[in-house]
C-alpha atoms as a PDB file:
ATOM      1  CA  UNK A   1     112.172 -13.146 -16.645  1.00  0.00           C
ATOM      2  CA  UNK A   2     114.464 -15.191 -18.127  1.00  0.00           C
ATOM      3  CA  UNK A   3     114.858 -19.402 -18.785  1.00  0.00           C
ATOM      4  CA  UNK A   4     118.102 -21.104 -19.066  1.00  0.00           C
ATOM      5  CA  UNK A   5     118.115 -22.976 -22.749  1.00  0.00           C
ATOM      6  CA  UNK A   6     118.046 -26.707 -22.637  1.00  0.00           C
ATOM      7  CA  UNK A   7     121.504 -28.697 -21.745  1.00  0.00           C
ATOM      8  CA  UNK A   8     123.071 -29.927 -24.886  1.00  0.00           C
ATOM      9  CA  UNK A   9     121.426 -28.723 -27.750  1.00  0.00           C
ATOM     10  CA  UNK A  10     122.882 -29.733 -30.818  1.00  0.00           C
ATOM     11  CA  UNK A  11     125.162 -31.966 -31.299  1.00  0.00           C
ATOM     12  CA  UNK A  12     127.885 -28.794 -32.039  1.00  0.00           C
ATOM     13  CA  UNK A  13     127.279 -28.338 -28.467  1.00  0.00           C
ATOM     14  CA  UNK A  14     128.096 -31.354 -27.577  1.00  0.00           C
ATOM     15  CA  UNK A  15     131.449 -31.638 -28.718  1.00  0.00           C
ATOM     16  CA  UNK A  16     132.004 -27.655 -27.388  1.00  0.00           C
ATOM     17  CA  UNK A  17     130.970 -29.007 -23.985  1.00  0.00           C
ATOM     18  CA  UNK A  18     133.509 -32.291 -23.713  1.00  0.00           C
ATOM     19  CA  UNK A  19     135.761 -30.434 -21.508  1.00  0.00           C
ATOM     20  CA  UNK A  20     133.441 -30.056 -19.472  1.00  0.00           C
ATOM     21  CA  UNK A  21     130.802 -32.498 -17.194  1.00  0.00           C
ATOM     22  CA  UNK A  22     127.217 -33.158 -17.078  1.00  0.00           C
ATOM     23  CA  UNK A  23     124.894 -34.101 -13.920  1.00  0.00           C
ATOM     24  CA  UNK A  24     124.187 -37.518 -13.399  1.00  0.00           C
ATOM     25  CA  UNK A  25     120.052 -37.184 -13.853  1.00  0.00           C
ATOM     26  CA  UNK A  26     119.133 -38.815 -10.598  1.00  0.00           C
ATOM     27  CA  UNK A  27     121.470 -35.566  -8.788  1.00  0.00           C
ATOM     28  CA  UNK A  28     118.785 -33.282 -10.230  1.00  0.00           C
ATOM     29  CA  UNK A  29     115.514 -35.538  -9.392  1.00  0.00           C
ATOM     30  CA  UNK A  30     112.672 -33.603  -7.644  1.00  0.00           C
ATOM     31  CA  UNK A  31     113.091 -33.343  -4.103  1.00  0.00           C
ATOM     32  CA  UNK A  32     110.082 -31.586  -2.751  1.00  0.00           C
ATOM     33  CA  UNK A  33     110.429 -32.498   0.857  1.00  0.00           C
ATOM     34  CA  UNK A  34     113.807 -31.401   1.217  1.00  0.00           C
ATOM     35  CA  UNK A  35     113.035 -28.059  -0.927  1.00  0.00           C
ATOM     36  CA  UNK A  36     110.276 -27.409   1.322  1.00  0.00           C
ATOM     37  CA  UNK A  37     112.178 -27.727   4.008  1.00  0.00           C
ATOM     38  CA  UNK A  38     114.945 -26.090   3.011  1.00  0.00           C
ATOM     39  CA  UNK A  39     112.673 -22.705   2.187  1.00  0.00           C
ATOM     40  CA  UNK A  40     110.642 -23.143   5.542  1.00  0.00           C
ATOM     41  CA  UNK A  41     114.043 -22.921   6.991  1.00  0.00           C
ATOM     42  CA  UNK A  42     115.539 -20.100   5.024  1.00  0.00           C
ATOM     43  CA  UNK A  43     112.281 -17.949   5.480  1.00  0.00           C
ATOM     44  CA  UNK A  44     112.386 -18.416   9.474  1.00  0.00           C
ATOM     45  CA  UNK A  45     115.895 -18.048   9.530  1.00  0.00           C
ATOM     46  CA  UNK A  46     116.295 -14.347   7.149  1.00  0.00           C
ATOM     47  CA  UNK A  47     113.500 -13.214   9.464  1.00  0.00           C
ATOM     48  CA  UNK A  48     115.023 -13.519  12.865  1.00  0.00           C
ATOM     49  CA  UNK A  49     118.743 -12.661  11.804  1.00  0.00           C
ATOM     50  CA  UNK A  50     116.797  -9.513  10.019  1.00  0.00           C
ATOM     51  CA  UNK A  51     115.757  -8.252  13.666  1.00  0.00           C
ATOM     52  CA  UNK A  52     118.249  -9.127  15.424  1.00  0.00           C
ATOM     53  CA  UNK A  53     120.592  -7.632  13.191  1.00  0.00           C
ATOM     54  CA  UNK A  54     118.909  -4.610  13.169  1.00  0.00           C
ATOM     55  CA  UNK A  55     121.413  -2.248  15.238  1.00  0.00           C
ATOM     56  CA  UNK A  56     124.458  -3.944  13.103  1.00  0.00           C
ATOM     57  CA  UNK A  57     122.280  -2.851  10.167  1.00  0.00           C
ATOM     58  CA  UNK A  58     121.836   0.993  10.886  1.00  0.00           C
ATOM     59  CA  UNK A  59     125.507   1.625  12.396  1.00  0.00           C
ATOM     60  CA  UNK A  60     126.456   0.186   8.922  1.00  0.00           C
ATOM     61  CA  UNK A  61     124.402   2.990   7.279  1.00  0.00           C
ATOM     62  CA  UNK A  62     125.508   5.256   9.448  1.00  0.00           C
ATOM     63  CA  UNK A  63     129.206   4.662   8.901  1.00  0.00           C
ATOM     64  CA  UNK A  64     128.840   4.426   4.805  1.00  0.00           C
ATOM     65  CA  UNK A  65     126.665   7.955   4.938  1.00  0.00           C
ATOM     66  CA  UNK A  66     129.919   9.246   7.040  1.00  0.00           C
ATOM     67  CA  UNK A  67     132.497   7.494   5.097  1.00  0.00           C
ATOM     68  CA  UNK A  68     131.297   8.974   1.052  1.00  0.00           C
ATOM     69  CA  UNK A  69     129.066  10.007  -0.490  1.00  0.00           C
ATOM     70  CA  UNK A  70     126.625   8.022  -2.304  1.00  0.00           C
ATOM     71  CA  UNK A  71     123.554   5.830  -1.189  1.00  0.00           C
ATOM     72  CA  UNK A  72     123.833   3.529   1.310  1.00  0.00           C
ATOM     73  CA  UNK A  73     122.617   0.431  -0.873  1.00  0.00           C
ATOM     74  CA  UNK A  74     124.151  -1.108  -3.903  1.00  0.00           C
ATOM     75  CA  UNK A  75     121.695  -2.803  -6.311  1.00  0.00           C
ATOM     76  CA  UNK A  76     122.647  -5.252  -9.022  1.00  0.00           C
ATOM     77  CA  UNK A  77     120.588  -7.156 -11.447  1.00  0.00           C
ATOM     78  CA  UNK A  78     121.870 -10.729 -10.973  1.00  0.00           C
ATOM     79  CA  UNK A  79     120.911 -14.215 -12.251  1.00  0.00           C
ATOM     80  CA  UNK A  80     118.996 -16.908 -10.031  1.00  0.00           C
ATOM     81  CA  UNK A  81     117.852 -20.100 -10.637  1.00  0.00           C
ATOM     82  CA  UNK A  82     116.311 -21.197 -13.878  1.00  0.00           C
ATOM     83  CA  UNK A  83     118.324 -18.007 -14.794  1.00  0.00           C
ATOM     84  CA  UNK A  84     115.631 -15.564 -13.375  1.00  0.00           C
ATOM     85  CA  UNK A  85     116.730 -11.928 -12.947  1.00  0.00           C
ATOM     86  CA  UNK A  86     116.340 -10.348  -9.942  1.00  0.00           C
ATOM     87  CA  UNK A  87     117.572  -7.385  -7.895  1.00  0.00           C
ATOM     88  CA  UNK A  88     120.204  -8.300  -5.704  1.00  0.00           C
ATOM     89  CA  UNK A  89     120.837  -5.817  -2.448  1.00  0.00           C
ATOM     90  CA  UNK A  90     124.347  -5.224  -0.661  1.00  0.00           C
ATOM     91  CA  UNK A  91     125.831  -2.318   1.557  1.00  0.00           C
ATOM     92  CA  UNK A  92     127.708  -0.318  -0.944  1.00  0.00           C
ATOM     93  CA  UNK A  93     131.346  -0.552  -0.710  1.00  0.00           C
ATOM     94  CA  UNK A  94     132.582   1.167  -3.296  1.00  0.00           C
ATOM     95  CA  UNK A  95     132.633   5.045  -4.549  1.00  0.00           C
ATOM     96  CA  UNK A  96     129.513   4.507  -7.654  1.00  0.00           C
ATOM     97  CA  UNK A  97     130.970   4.440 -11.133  1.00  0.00           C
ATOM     98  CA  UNK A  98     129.387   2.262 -14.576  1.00  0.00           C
ATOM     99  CA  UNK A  99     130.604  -1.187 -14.945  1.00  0.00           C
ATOM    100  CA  UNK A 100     133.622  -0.755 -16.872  1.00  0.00           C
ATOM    101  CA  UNK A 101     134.724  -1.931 -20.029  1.00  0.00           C
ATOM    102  CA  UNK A 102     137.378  -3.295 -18.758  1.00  0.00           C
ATOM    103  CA  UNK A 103     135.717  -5.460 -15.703  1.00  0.00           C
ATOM    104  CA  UNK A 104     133.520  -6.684 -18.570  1.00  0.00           C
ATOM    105  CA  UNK A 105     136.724  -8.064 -20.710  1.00  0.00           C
ATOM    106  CA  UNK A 106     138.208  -9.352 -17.122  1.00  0.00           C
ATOM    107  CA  UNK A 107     135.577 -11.558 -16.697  1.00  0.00           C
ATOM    108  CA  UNK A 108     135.682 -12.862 -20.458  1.00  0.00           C
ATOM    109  CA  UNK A 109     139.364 -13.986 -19.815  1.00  0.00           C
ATOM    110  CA  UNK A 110     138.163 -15.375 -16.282  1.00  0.00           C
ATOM    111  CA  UNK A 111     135.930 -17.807 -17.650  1.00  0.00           C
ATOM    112  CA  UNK A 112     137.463 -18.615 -21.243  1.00  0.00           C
ATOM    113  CA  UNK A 113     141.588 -18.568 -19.941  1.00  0.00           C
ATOM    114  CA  UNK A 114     141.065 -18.894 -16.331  1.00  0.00           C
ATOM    115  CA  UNK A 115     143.110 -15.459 -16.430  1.00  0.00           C
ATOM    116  CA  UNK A 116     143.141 -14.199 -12.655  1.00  0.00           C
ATOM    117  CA  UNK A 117     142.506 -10.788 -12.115  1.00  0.00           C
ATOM    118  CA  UNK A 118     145.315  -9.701 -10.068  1.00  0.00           C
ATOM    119  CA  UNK A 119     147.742 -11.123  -7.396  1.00  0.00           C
ATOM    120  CA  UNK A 120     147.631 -10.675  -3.744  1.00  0.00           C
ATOM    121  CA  UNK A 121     151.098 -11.850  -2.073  1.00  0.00           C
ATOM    122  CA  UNK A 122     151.759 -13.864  -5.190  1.00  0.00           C
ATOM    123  CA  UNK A 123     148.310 -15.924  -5.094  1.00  0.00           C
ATOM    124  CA  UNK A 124     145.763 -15.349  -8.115  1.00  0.00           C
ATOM    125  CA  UNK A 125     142.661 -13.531  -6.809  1.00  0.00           C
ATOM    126  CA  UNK A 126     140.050 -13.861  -9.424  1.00  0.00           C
ATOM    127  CA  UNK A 127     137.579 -10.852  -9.038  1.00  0.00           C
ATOM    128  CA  UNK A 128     137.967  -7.621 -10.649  1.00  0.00           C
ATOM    129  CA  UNK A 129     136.187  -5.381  -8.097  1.00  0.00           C
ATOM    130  CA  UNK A 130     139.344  -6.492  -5.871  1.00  0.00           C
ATOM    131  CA  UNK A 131     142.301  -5.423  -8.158  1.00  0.00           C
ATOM    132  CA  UNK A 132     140.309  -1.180  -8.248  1.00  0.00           C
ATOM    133  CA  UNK A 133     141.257  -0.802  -4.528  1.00  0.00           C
ATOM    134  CA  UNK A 134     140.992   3.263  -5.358  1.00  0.00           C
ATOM    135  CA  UNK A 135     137.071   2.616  -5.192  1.00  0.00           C
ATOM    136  CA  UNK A 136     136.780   0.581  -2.307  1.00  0.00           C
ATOM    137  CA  UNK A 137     135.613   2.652   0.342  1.00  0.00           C
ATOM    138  CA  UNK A 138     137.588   2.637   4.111  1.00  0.00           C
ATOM    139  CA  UNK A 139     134.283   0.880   5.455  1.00  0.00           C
ATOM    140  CA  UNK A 140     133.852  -0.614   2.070  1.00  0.00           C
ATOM    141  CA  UNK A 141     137.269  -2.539   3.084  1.00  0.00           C
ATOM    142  CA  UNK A 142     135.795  -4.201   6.329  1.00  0.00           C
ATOM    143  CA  UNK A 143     132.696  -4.768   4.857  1.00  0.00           C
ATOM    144  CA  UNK A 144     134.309  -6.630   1.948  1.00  0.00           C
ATOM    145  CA  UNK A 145     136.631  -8.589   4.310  1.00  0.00           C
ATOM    146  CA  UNK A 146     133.700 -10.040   6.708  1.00  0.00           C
ATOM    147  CA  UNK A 147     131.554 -10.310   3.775  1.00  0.00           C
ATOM    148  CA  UNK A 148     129.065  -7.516   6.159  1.00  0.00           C
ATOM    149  CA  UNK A 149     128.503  -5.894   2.463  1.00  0.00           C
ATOM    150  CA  UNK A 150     125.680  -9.177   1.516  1.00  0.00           C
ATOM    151  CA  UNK A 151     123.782  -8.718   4.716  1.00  0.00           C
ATOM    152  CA  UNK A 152     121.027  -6.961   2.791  1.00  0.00           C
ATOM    153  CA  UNK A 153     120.749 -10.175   1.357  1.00  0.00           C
ATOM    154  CA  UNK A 154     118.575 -11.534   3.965  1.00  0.00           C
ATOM    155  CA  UNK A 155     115.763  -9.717   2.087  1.00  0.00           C
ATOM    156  CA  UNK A 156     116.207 -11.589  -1.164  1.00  0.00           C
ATOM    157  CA  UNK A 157     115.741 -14.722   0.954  1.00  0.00           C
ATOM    158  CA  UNK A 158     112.613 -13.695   2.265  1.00  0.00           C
ATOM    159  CA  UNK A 159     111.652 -13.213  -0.675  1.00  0.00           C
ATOM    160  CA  UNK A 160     112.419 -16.138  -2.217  1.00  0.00           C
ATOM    161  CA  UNK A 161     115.207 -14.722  -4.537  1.00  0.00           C
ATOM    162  CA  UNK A 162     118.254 -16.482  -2.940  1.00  0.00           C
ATOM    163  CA  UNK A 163     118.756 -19.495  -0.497  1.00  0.00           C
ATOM    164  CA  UNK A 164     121.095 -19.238   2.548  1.00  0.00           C
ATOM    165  CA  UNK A 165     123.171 -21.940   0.862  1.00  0.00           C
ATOM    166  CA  UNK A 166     123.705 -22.228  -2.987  1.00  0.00           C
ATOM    167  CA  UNK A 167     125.593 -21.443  -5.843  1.00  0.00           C
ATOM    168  CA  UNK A 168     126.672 -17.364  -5.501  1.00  0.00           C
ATOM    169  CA  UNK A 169     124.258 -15.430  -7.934  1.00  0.00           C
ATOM    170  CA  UNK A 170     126.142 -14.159 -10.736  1.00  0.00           C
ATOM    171  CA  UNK A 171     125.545 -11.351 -13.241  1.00  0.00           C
ATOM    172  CA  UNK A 172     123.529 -11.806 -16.457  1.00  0.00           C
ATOM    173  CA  UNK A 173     127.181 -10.502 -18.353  1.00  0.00           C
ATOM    174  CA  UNK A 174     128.899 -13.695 -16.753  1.00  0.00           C
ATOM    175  CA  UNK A 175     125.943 -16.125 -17.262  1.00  0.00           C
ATOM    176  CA  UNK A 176     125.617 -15.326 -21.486  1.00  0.00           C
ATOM    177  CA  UNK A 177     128.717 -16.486 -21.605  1.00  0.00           C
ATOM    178  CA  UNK A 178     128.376 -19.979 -19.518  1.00  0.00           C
ATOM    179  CA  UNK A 179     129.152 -22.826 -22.111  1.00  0.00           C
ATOM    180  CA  UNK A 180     126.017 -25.804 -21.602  1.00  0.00           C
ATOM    181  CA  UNK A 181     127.177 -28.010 -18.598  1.00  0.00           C
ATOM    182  CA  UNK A 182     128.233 -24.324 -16.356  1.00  0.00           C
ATOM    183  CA  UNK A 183     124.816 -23.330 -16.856  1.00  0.00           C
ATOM    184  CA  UNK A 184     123.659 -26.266 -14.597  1.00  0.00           C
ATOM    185  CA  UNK A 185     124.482 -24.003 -11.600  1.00  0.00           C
ATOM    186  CA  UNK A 186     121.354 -22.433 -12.369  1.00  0.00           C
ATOM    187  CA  UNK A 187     119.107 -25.850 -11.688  1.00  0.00           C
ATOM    188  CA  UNK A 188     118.942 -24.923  -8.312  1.00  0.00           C
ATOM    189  CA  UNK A 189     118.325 -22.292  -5.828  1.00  0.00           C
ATOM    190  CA  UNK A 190     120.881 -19.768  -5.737  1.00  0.00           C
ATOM    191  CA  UNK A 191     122.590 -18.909  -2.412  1.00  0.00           C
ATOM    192  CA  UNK A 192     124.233 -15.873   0.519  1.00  0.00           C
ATOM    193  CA  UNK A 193     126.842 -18.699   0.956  1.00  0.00           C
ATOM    194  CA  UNK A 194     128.096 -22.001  -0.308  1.00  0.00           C
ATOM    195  CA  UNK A 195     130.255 -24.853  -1.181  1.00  0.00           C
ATOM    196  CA  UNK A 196     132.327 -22.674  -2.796  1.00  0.00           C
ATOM    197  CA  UNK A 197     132.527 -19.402  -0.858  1.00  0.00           C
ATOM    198  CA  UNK A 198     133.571 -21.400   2.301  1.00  0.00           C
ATOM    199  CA  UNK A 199     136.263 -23.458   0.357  1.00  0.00           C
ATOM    200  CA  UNK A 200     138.038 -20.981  -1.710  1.00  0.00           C
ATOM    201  CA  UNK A 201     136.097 -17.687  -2.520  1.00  0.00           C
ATOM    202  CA  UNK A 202     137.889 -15.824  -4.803  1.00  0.00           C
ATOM    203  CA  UNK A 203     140.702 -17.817  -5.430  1.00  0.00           C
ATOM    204  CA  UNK A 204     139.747 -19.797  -8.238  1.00  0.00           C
ATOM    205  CA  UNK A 205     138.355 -19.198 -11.717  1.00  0.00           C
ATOM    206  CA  UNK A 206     134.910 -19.123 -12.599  1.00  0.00           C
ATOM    207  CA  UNK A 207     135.235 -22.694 -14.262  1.00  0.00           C
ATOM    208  CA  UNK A 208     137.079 -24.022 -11.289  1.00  0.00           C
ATOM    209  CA  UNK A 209     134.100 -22.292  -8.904  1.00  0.00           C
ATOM    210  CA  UNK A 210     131.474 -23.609 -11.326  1.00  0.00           C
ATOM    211  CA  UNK A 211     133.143 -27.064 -10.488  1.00  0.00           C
ATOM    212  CA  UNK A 212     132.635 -26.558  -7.106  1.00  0.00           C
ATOM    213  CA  UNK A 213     129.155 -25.517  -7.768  1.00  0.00           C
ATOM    214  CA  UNK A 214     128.236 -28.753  -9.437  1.00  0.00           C
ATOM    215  CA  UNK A 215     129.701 -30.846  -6.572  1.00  0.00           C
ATOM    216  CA  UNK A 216     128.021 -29.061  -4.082  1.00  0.00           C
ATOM    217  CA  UNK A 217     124.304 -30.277  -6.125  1.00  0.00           C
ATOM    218  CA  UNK A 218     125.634 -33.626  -5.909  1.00  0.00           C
ATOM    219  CA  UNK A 219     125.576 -33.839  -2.365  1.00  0.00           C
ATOM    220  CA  UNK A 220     123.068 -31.408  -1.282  1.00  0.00           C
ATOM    221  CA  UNK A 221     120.939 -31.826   1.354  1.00  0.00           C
ATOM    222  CA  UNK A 222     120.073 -30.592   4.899  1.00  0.00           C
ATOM    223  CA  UNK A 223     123.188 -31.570   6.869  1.00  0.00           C
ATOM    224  CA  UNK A 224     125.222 -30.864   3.714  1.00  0.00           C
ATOM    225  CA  UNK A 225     123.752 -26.971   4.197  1.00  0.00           C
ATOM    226  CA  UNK A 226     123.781 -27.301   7.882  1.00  0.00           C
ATOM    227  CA  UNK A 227     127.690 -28.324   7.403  1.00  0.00           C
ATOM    228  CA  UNK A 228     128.230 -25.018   5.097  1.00  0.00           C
ATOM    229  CA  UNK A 229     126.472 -22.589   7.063  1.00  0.00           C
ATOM    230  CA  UNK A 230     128.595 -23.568  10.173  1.00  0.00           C
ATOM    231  CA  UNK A 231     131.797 -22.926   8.375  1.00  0.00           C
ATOM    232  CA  UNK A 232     130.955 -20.025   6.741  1.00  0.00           C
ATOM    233  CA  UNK A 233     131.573 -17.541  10.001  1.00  0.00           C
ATOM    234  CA  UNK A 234     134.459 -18.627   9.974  1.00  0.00           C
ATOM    235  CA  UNK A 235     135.012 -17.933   6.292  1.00  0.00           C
ATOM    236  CA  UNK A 236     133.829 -14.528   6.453  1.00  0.00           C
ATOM    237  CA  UNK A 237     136.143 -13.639   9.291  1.00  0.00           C
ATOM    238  CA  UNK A 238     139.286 -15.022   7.809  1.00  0.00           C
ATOM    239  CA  UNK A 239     138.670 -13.236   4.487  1.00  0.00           C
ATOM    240  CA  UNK A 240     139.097 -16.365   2.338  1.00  0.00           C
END
């Protein structure tokens, strides 16, 4: 268990961070009735699409046991808020291999140049797991496109690990390298979907996503989720 280090430390900081943008104080005042809320609501929520889902669920593990070999889950260690670790839980979609050196550089040049990680009829797509198509798995390639691959996800809600709507968890490799004001993405409860993943997943960097991030705790609030959770079939489906 990890705790994100306090915003602007020194005043080197500072002047490292001027290209970038602080939260106005009163977007990060205590909101216990609407967290509350929100949590009663994600709880509820996970739990009935978990049963329902259930048939979706084991024809998915069916088809990945058929498809290659390898377990059926993917775990990741991944970053939540107050920059927690946790285990995060998706359908595997790719044949297993190590993180790679060189998805480890990618991101470095994702979040210091913007650098996109490859081109898909000529716009940037910024994730590296996209540009090594020979791992993706022929399920893995659905379940990637409808976004079916985070279902397990509904767990880490129950438990309390994610929120349906937040700031995508990221990895602890991508979060040592946040400058100050990114790492206010952590402040709040990360999420399955978001602000971001229904308004340009994958096609921005990870500043320009961050950005998006920091907007989305500007607003948030119930309808605000409400609004993203509505849009986000819709997202999934039309591989954004």
């Amino acid at each position: 268990m990890s705790a994100i280090p306090p915003l602007i430390s020194s005043p080197a900081e500072e002047h490292r961070d001027r290209d970038g943008e602080l939260l106005d104080p009163v977007a990060l005042a205590p909101q216990p009735f609407f967290h509350a809320c929100k949590r009663c609501f994600d709880f509820l929520l996970a739990l009935v699409m978990l049963v329902l889902l259930t048939p979706l669920w084991l024809l998915i593990a069916v088809l990945i046991e058929i498809d290659s070999n390898g377990p059926v889950l993917f775990v990741n260690r991944a970053v939540g808020q107050y920059g927690r670790e946790f285990r995060l839980y998706k359908f595997r979609s790719m044949h297993p291999a190590e993180r790679s050196d060189v998805a480890r550089a990618d991101v470095s040049r994702n979040i210091l140049n913007g650098t996109p990680t490859t081109y898909v009829v000529g716009k940037p797509v910024y994730k590296t797991a996209l540009a090594e198509r020979a791992r993706i798995t022929r399920i893995g390639r659905f379940l990637r496109r409808t976004s079916f691959d985070e279902l397990p996800q509904l767990w880490n809600i129950l438990r309390g690990d994610l929120s349906f709507v937040g700031p995508r968890p990221s990895l602890p490799d991508e979060v040592s390298q946040y400058r100050e004001w990114q790492k206010q993405r952590l402040l709040v409860p990360q999420g399955l979907t978001g602000l971001y993943q229904v308004s340009a997943r994958n096609r921005v960097s990870i500043e320009e996503m961050i950005r998006i991030d920091l907007e989305y705790i500007r607003r948030r609030s119930f309808w605000v989720d409400l609004n993203i959770i509505f849009k986000t079939p819709r997202a999934m489906l039309s591989g954004l």
